[in-house]
Protein backbone atom coordinates (compact mmCIF):
# COMPACT_ATOMS: atom_id res chain seq x y z
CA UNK A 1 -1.61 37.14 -25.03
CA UNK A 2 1.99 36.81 -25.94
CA UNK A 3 3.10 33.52 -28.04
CA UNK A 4 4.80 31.39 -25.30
CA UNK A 5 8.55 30.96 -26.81
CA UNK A 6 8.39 27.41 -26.63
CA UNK A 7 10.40 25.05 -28.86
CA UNK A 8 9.16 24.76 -32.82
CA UNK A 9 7.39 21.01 -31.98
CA UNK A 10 6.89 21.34 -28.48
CA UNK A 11 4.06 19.36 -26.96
CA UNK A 12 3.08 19.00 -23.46
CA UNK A 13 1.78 15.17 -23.74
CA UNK A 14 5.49 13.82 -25.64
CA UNK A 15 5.48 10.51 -24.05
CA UNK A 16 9.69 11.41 -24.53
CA UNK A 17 9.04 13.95 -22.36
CA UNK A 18 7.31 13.30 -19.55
CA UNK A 19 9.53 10.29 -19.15
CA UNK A 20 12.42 12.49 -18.61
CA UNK A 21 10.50 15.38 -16.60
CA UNK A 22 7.32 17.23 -15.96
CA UNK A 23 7.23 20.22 -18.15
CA UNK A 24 6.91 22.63 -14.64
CA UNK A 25 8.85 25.48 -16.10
CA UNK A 26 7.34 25.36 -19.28
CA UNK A 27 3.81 25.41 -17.35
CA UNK A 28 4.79 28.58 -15.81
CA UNK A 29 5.50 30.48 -18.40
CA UNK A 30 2.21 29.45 -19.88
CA UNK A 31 -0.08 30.64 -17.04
CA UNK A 32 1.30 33.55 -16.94
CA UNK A 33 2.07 34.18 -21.01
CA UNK A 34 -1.09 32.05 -22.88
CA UNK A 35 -3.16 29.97 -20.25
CA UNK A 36 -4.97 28.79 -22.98
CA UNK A 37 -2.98 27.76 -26.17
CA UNK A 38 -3.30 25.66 -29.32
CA UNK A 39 -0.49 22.98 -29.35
CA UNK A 40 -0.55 21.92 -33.06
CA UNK A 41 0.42 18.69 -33.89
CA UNK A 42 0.98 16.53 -36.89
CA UNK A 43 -1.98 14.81 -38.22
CA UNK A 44 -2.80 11.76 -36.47
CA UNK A 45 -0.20 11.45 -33.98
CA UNK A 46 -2.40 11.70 -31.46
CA UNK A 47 -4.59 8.90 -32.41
CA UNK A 48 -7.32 11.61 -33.09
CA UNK A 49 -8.12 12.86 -36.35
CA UNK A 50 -7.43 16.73 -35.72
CA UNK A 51 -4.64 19.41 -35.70
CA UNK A 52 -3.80 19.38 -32.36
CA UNK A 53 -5.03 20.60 -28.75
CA UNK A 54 -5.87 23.61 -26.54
CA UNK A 55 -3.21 23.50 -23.55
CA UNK A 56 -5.28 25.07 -20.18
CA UNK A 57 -3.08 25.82 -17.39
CA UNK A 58 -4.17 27.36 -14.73
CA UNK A 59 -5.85 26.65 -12.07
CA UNK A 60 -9.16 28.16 -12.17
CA UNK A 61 -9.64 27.66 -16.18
CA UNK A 62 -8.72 23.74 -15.47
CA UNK A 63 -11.99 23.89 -12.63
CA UNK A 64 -13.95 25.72 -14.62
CA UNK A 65 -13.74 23.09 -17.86
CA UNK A 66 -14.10 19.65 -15.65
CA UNK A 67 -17.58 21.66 -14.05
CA UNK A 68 -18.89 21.94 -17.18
CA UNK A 69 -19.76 18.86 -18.53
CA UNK A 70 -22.32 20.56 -20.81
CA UNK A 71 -19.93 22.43 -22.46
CA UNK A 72 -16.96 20.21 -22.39
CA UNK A 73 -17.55 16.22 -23.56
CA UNK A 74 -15.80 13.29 -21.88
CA UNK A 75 -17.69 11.04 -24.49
CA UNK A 76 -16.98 13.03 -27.92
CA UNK A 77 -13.32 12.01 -27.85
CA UNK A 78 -12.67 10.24 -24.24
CA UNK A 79 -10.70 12.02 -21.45
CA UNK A 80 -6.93 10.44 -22.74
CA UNK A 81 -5.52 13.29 -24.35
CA UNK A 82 -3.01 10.85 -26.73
CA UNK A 83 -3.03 7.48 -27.75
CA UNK A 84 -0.66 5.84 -30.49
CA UNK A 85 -1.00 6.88 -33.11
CA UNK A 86 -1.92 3.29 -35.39
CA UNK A 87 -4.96 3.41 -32.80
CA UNK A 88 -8.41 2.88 -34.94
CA UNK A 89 -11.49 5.09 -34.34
CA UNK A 90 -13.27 2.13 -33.31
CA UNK A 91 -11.12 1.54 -30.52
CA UNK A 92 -10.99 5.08 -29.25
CA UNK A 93 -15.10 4.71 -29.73
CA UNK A 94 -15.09 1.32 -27.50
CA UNK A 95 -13.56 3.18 -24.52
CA UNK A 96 -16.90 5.27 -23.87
CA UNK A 97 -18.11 2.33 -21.99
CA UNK A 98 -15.84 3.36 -19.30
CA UNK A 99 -17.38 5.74 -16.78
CA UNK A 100 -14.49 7.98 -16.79
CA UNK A 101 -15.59 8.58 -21.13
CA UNK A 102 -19.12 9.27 -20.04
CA UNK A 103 -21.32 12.39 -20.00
CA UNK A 104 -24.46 13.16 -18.14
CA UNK A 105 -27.54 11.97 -17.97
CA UNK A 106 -25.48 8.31 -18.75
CA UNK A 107 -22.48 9.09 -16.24
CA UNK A 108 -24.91 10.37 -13.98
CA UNK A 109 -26.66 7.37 -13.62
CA UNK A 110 -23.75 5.30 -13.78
CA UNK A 111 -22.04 7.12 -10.80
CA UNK A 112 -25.40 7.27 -8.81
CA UNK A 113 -24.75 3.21 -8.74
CA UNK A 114 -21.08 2.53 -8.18
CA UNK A 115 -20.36 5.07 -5.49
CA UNK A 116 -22.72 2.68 -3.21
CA UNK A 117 -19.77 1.10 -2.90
CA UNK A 118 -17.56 4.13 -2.25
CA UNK A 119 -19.42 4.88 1.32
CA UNK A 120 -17.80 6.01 4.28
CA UNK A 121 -18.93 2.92 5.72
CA UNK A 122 -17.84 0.57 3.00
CA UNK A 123 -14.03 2.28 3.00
CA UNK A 124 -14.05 2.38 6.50
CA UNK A 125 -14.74 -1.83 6.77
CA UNK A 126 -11.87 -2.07 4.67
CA UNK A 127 -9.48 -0.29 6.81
CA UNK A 128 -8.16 -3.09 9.59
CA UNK A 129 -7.59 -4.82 6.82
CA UNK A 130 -5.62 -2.73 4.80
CA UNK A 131 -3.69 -1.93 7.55
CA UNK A 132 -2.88 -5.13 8.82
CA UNK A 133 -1.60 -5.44 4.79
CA UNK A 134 0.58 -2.24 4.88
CA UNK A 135 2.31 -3.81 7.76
CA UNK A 136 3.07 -7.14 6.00
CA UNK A 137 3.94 -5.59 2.86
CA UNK A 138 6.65 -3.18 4.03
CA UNK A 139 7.60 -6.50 6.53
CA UNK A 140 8.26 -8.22 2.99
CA UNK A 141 10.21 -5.25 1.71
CA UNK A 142 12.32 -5.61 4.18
CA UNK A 143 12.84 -9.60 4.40
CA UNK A 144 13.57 -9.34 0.72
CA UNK A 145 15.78 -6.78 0.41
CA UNK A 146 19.20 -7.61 -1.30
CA UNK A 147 22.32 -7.74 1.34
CA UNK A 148 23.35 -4.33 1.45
CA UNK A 149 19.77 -3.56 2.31
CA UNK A 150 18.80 -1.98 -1.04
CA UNK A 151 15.37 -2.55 -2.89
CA UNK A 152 13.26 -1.24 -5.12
CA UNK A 153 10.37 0.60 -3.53
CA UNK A 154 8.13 0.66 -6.58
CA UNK A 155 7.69 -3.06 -6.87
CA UNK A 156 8.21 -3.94 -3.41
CA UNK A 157 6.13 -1.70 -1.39
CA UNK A 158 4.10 1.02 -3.83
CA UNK A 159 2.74 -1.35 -6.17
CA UNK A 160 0.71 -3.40 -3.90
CA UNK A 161 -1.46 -2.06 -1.25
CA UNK A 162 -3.58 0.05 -4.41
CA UNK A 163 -4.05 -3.51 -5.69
CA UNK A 164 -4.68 -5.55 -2.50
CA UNK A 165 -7.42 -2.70 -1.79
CA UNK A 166 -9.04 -2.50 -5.11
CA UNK A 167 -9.09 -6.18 -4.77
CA UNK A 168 -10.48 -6.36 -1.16
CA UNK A 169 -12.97 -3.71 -2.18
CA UNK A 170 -14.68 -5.94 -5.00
CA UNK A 171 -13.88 -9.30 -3.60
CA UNK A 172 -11.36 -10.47 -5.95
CA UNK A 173 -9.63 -14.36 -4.49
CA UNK A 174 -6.22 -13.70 -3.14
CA UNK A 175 -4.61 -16.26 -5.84
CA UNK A 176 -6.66 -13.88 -9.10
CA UNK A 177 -5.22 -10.79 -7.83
CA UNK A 178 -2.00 -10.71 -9.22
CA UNK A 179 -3.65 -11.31 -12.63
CA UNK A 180 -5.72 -7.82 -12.52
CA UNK A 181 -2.15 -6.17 -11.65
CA UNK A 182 -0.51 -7.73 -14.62
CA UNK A 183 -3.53 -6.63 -16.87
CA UNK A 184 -3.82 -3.26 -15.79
CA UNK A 185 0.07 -2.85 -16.00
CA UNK A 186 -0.77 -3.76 -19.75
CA UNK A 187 -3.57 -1.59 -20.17
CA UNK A 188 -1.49 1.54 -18.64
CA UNK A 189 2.13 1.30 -20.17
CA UNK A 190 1.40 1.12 -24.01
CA UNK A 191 3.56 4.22 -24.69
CA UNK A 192 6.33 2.73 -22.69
CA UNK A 193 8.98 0.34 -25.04
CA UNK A 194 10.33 -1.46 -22.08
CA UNK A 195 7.39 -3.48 -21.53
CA UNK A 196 6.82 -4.42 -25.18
CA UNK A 197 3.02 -3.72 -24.67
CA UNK A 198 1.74 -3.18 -28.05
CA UNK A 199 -2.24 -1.34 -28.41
CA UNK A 200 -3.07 -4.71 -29.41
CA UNK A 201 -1.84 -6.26 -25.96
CA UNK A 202 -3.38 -3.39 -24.01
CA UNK A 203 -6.94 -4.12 -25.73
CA UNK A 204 -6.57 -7.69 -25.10
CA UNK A 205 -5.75 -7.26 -21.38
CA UNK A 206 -8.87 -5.15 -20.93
CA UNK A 207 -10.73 -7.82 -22.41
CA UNK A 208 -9.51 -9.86 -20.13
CA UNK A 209 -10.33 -7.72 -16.93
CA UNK A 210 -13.93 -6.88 -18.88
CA UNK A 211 -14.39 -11.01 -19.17
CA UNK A 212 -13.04 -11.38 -15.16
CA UNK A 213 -15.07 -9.05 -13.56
CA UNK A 214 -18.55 -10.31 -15.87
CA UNK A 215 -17.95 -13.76 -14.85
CA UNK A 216 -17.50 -12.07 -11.11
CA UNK A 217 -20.40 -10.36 -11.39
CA UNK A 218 -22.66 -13.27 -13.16
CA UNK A 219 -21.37 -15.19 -10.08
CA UNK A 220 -22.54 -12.73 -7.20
CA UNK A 221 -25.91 -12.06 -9.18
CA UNK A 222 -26.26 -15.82 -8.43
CA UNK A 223 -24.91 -16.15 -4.93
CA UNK A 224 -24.74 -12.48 -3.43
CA UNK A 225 -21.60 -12.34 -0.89
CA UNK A 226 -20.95 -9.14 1.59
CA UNK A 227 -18.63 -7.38 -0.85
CA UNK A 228 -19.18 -4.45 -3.39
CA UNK A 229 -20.10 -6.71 -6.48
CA UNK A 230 -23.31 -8.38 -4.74
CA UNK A 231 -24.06 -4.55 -3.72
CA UNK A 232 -23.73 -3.54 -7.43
CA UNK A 233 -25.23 -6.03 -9.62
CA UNK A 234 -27.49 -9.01 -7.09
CA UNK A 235 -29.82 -6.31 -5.73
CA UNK A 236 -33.74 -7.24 -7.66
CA UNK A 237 -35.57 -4.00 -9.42
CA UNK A 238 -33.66 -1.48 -11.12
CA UNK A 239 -30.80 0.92 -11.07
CA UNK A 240 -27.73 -2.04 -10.44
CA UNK A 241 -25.09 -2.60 -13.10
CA UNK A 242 -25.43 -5.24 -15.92
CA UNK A 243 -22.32 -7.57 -15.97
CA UNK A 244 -21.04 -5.82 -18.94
CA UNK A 245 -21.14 -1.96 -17.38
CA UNK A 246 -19.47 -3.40 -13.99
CA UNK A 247 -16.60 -5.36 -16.33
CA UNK A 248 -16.13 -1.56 -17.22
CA UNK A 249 -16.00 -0.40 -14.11
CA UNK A 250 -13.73 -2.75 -13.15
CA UNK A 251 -11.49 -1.29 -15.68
CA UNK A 252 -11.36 2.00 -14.29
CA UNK A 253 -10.68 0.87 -10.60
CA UNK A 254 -7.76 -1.53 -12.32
CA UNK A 255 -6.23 1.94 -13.64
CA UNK A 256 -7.42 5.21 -12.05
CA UNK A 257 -7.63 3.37 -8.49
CA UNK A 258 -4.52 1.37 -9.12
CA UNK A 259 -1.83 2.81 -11.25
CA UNK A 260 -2.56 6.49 -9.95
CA UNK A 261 -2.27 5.34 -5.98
CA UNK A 262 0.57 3.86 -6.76
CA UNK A 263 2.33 6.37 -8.32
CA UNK A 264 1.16 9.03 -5.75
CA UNK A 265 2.86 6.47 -3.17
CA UNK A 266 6.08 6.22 -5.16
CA UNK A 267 6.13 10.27 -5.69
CA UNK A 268 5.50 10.38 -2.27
CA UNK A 269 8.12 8.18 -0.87
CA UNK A 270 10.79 10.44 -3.09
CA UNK A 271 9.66 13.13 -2.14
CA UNK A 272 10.50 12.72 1.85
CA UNK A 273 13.45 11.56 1.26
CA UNK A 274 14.56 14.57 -0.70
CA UNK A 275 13.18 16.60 1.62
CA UNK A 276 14.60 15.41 5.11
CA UNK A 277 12.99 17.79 7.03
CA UNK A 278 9.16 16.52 6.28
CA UNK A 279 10.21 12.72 6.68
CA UNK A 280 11.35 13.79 9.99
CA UNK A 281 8.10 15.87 10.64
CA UNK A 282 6.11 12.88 9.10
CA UNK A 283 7.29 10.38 11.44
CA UNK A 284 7.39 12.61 14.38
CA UNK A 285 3.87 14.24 14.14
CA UNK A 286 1.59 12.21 11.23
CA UNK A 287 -0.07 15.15 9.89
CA UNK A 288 -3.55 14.61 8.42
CA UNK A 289 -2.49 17.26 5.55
CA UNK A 290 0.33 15.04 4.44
CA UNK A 291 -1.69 12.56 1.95
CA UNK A 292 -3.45 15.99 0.68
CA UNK A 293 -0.26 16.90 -0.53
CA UNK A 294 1.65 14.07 -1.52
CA UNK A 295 -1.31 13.79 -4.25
CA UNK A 296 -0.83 17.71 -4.66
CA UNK A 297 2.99 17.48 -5.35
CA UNK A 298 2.85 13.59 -7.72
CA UNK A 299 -0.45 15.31 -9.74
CA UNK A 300 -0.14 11.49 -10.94
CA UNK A 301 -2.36 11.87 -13.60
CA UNK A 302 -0.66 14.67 -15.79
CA UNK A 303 -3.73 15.66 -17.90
CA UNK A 304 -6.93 14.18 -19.00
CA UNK A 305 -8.98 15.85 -21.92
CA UNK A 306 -12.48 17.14 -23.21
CA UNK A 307 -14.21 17.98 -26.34
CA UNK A 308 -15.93 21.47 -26.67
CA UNK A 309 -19.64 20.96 -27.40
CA UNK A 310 -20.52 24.50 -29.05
CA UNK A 311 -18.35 27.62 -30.13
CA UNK A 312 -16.91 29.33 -26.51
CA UNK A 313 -14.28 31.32 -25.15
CA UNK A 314 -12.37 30.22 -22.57
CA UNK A 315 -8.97 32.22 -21.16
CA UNK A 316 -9.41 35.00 -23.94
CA UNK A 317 -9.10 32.18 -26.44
CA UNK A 318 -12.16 31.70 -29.07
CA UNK A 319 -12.66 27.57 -29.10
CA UNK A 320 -14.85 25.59 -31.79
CA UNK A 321 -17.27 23.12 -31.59
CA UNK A 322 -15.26 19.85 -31.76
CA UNK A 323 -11.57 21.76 -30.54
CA UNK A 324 -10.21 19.23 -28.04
CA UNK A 325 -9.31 21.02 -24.29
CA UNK A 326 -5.91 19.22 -22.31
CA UNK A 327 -6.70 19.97 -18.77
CA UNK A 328 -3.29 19.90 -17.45
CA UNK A 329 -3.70 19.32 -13.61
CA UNK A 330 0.06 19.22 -13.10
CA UNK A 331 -0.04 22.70 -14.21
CA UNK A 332 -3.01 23.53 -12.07
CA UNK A 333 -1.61 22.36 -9.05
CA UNK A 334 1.32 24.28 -9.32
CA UNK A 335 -0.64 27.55 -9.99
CA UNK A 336 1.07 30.12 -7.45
CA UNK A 337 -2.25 32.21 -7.86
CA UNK A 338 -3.82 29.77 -5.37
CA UNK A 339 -0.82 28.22 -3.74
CA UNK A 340 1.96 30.05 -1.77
CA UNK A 341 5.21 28.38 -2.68
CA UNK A 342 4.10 25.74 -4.69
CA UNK A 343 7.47 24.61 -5.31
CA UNK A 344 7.94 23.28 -2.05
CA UNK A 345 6.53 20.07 -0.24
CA UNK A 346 5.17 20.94 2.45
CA UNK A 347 2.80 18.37 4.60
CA UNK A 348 1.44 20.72 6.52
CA UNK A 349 -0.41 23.04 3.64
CA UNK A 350 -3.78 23.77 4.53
CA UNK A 351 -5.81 24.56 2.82
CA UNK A 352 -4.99 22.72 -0.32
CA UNK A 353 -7.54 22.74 -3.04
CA UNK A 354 -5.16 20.77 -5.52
CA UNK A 355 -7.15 19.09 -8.27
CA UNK A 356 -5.02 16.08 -8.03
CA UNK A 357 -8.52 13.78 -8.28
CA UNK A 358 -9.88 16.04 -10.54
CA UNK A 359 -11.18 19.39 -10.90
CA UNK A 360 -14.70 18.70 -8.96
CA UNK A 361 -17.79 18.14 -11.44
CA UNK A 362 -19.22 14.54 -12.45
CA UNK A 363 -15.38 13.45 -12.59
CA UNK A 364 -14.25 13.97 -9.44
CA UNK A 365 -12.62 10.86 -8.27
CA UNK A 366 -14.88 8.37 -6.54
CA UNK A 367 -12.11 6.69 -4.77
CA UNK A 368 -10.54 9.70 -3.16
CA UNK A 369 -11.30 8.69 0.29
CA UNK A 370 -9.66 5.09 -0.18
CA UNK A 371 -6.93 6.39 -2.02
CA UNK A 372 -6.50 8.65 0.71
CA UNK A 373 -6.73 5.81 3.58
CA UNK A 374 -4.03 3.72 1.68
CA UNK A 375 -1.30 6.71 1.40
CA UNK A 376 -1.90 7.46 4.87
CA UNK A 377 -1.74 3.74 6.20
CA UNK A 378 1.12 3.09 3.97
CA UNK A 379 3.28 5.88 5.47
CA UNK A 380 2.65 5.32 8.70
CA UNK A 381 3.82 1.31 8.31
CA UNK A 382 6.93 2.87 6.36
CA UNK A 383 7.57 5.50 9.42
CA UNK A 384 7.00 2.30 11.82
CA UNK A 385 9.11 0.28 10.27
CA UNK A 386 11.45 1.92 8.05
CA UNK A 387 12.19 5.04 9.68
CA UNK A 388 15.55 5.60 8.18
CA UNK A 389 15.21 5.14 4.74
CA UNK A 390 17.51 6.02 2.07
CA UNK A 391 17.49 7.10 -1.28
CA UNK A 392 20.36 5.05 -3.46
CA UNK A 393 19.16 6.12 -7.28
CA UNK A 394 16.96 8.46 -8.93
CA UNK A 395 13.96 7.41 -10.07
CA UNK A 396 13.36 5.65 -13.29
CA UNK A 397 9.92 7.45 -14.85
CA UNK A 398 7.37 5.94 -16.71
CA UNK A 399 7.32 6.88 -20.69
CA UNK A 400 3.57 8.01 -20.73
CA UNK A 401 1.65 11.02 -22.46
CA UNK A 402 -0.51 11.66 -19.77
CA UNK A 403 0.55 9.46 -16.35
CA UNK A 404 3.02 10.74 -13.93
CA UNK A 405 4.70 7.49 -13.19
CA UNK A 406 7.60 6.15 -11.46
CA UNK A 407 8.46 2.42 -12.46
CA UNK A 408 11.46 2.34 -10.20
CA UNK A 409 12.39 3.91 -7.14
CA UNK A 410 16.22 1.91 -5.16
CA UNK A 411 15.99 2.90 -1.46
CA UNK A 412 18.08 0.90 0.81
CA UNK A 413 17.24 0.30 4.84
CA UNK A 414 20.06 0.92 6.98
């Protein structure tokens, strides 16, 4: 494999740089030049103690790590690829508790719980509801939109049917659930300097979820209720969470259910309205296909990460035992060896075996059916209501080493 002739310093998860862009021509060049290569780093910037990463790109080599758990650790150093750097072993340790940071036979077991909430039948009671909230919420958007019609479509529409249905889903009290946005907004935007959110604020707001959702789940273990939480932990005999794993759990809805819906929904919403044409077929047909590949074209989570468990080769490259693997799904989902023209939007592809919620394997996303219920409902309210959207600004993008995130989108109604 030729050396990619990338920059002297260049690394895929620069929080500097995915705030400005996603790296998409730099990806190319490394499917086709060095699918798998080591991106050195300087000691410790990661957070981790090593030298650096292995960068896989394509498609296939990104499936092939996240189905093999065996060979590939969530656990040995977590799935986020880069933290600060002043982050302590001991905190990078204390995020294994999350499901996402687990390996088999513990994630297995783990999983085999929570995703009796995930049923078709669970996501489907939730859906009148959510509806009837996608309605409301774009309603709002436009009652409080500024004069000249212009608002901000992150924090008035994207931001809060992912919350109202993570919320709805484990029985959070309306007046509490603007609390678990504000703490998962902490827990997600550490790397970004405009919200002053320090490691230290980040742990603390996790505690806080962690001490929310035990207190939730002491409560329903008590007094069971129809809602996930009773169905998790107030069941008698074994295999139900303890209040401590569902705090965790909790956790991981607050960021890989929240923040990532979100941010597909944002992506989304720019991406119609730079490309006329599919907001026109969008309102005027409502494909099925379209929330397949509005995740497809926002990837929002850039890359997650795994820890080789023995001495292997992947892409023609010889890994050690210990050599951390980015999985770069942006990359992946991109790959023109299994998409025809990935550069274009297109809301009628089908098939599309993107690996926008994950690569398959233990990982794949448990929520993908919700997440897939609120981009459709939210789309259709926006096509309902707001058929003739504009775009006034380009987006503002999250400063992040791994999340694909919008944190400002001004669209004006006419």
């Amino acid at each position: 494999m030729h050396c990619p002739a990338l920059p002297d310093g260049f690394d895929f998860t620069d929080p500097d740089l995915l705030q400005s862009r996603v790296p998409h021509p730099e990806f190319a060049q490394m499917r086709q030049t060095s699918p798998v290569w080591w991106c050195a780093q300087p000691h410790g910037i990661s957070g981790f103690d090593d030298a650096g990463y292995w960068v896989v790109t394509r498609h296939a080599d990104v499936k092939y790590v996240s189905t093999h758990p065996e060979l590939f650790s969530s656990h040995t150093n977590t799935a986020v690829i880069r933290f600060n750097e002043s982050i302590s072993r001991d905190q990078i340790d204390a995020q294994r508790l999350i499901m996402l940071n687990m390996d088999p036979p513990e994630h297995t077991r783990v999983r085999q719980i929570v995703q009796r909430g995930f049923t078709p039948g669970a996501i489907r009671s939730l859906e009148n509801a959510l509806r009837d909230r996608a309605h409301s919420i774009v309603d709002a958007a436009l009652t409080n939109a500024k004069e000249d019609g212009t608002f901000d479509f992150v924090t008035n529409i994207a931001v809060e049917l992912p919350l109202q249905a993570i919320a709805e889903l484990i029985g959070v009290p309306q007046e509490d659930r603007t609390k678990i946005f504000d703490w998962s907004n902490k827990m997600a935007a550490y790397d970004d300097p405009e919200y002053a959110i320090t490691e230290e604020i980040g742990t603390e707001a996790a505690m806080e979820i962690v001490s929310y959702a035990m207190n939730l789940a002491a409560a329903r273990k008590e007094c069971p209720a129809k809602d996930i939480v009773s169905t998790l932990v107030a069941a008698e005999g074994e295999g139900n969470l303890q209040p401590d794993e569902f705090g965790f759990f909790v956790i991981l809805l607050a960021v890989a259910g929240n923040e990532t819906t979100r941010n597909a929904i944002s992506h989304g919403m720019h991406a119609f309205l730079t490309h006329p044409e599919q907001w026109e077929l969008y309102k005027r047909e409502r494909p099925e296909t379209a929330a397949e590949e509005i995740v497809r074209w926002a990837t929002p989570v850039v890359s997650f990460q795994r820890t080789a468990t023995e001495d292997l080769e992947l892409g023609g490259q010889a890994i050690k035992k210990g050599d951390r693997v980015g999985i770069f799904y942006s990359s992946a989902n991109n790959d023109p060896e299994v998409f025809e023209n990935p550069e274009a939007f297109d809301i009628t592809r089908d098939p599309n075996p993107h690996l926008g919620f994950g690569g398959g394997g233990p990982h794949f996303c448990l929520g993908k059916s919700l997440a897939v219920l609120e981009i459709n409902l939210i789309f259709n309210a926006i096509a309902d209501a707001l058929p003739d959207l504009k775009l006034v600004g380009a987006p503002r993008r999250l400063r992040s080493a791994w999340l694909n995130g919008i944190k400002e989108l001004q669209v004006s109604r006419d």
